[in-house]
C-alpha atoms as a PDB file:
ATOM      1  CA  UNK A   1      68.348 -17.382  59.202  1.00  0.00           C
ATOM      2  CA  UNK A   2      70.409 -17.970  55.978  1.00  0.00           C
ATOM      3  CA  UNK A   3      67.975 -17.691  52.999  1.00  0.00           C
ATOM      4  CA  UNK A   4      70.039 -20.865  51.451  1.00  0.00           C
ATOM      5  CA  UNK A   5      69.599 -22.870  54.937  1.00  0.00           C
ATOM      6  CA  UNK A   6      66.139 -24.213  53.973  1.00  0.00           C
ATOM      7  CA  UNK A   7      64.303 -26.942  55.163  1.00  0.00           C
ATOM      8  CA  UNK A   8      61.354 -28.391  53.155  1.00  0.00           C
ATOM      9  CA  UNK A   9      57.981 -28.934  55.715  1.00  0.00           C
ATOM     10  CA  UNK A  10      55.151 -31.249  54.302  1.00  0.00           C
ATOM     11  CA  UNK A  11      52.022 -30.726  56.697  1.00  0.00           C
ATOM     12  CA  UNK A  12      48.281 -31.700  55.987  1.00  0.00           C
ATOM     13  CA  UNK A  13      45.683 -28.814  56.607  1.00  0.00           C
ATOM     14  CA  UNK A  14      42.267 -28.469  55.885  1.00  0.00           C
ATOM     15  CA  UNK A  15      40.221 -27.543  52.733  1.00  0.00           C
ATOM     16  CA  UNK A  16      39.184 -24.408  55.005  1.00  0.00           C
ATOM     17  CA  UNK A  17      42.823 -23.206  56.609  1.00  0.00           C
ATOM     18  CA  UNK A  18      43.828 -24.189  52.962  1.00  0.00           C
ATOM     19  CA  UNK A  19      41.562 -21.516  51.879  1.00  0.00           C
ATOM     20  CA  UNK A  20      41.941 -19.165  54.433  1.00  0.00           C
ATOM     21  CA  UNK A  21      46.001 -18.936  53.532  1.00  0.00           C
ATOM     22  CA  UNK A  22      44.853 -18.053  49.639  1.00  0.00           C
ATOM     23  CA  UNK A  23      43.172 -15.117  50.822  1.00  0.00           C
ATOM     24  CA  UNK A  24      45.825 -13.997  53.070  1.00  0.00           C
ATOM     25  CA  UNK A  25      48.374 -15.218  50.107  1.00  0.00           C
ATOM     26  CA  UNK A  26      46.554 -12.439  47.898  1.00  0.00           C
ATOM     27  CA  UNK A  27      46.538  -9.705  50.352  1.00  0.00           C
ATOM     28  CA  UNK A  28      50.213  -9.818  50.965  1.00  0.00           C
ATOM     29  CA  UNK A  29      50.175  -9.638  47.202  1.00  0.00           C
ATOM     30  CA  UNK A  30      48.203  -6.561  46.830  1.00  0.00           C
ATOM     31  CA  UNK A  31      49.484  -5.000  50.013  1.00  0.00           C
ATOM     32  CA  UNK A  32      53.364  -5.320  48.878  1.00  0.00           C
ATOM     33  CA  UNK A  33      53.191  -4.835  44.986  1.00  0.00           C
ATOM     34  CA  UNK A  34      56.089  -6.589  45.451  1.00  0.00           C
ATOM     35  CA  UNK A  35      55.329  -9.025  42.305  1.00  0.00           C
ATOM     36  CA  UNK A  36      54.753 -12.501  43.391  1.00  0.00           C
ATOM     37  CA  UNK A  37      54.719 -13.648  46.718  1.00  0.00           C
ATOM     38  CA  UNK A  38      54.694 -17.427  47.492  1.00  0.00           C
ATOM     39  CA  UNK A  39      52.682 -19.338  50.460  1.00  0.00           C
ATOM     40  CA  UNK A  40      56.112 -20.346  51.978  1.00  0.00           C
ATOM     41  CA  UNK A  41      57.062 -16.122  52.368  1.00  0.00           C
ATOM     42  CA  UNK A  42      53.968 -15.862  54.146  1.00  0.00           C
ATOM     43  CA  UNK A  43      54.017 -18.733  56.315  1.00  0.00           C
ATOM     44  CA  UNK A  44      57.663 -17.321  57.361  1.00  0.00           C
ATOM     45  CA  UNK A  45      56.021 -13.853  58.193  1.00  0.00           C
ATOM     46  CA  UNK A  46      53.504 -14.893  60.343  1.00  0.00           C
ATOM     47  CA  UNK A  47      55.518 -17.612  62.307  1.00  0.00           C
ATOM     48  CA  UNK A  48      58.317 -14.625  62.618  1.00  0.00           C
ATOM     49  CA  UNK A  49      55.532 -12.229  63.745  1.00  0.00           C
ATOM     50  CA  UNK A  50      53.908 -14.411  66.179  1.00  0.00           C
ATOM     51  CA  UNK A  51      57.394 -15.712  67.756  1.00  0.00           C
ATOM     52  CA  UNK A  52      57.938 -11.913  68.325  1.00  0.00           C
ATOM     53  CA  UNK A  53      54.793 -11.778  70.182  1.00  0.00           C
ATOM     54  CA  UNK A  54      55.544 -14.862  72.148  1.00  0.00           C
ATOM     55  CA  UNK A  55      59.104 -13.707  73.395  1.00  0.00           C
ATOM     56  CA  UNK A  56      57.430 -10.336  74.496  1.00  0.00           C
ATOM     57  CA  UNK A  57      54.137 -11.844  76.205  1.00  0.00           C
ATOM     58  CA  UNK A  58      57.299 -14.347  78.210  1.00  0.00           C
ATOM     59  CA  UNK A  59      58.900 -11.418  79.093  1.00  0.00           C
ATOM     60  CA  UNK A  60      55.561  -9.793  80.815  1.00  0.00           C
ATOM     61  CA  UNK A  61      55.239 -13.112  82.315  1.00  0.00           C
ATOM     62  CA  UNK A  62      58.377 -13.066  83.822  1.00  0.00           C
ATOM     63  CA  UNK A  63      57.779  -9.638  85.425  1.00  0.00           C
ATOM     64  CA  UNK A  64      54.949 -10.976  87.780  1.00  0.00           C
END
């Protein structure tokens, strides 16, 4: 993906998922010393990471 092919995604979450994507917000942070990283990098990370995951755990599937 195109860094300047964005799309803007308004979602509601809870207080507690809310929280729980600070504290993951902060350890990329101090993990990376990479300056500031934004909710929005993060969010991309994981979905990237777990769509990974997913395309392996079909392939497995597909095996059987």
């Amino acid at each position: 993906m195109l860094d300047n092919q964005r799309i803007q995604l308004n979602v509601r979450i809870s207080k507690e998922t809310s929280e729980k994507l600070e504290e993951i917000v902060e350890y990329y942070q101090q993990g990376l010393k990479l300056g500031r990283i934004y909710k929005g990098d993060v969010l991309t990370d994981i979905i990237e990471k777990s769509y990974e995951i997913m395309i392996k755990q079909k392939r497995s599937f597909k095996r059987f």
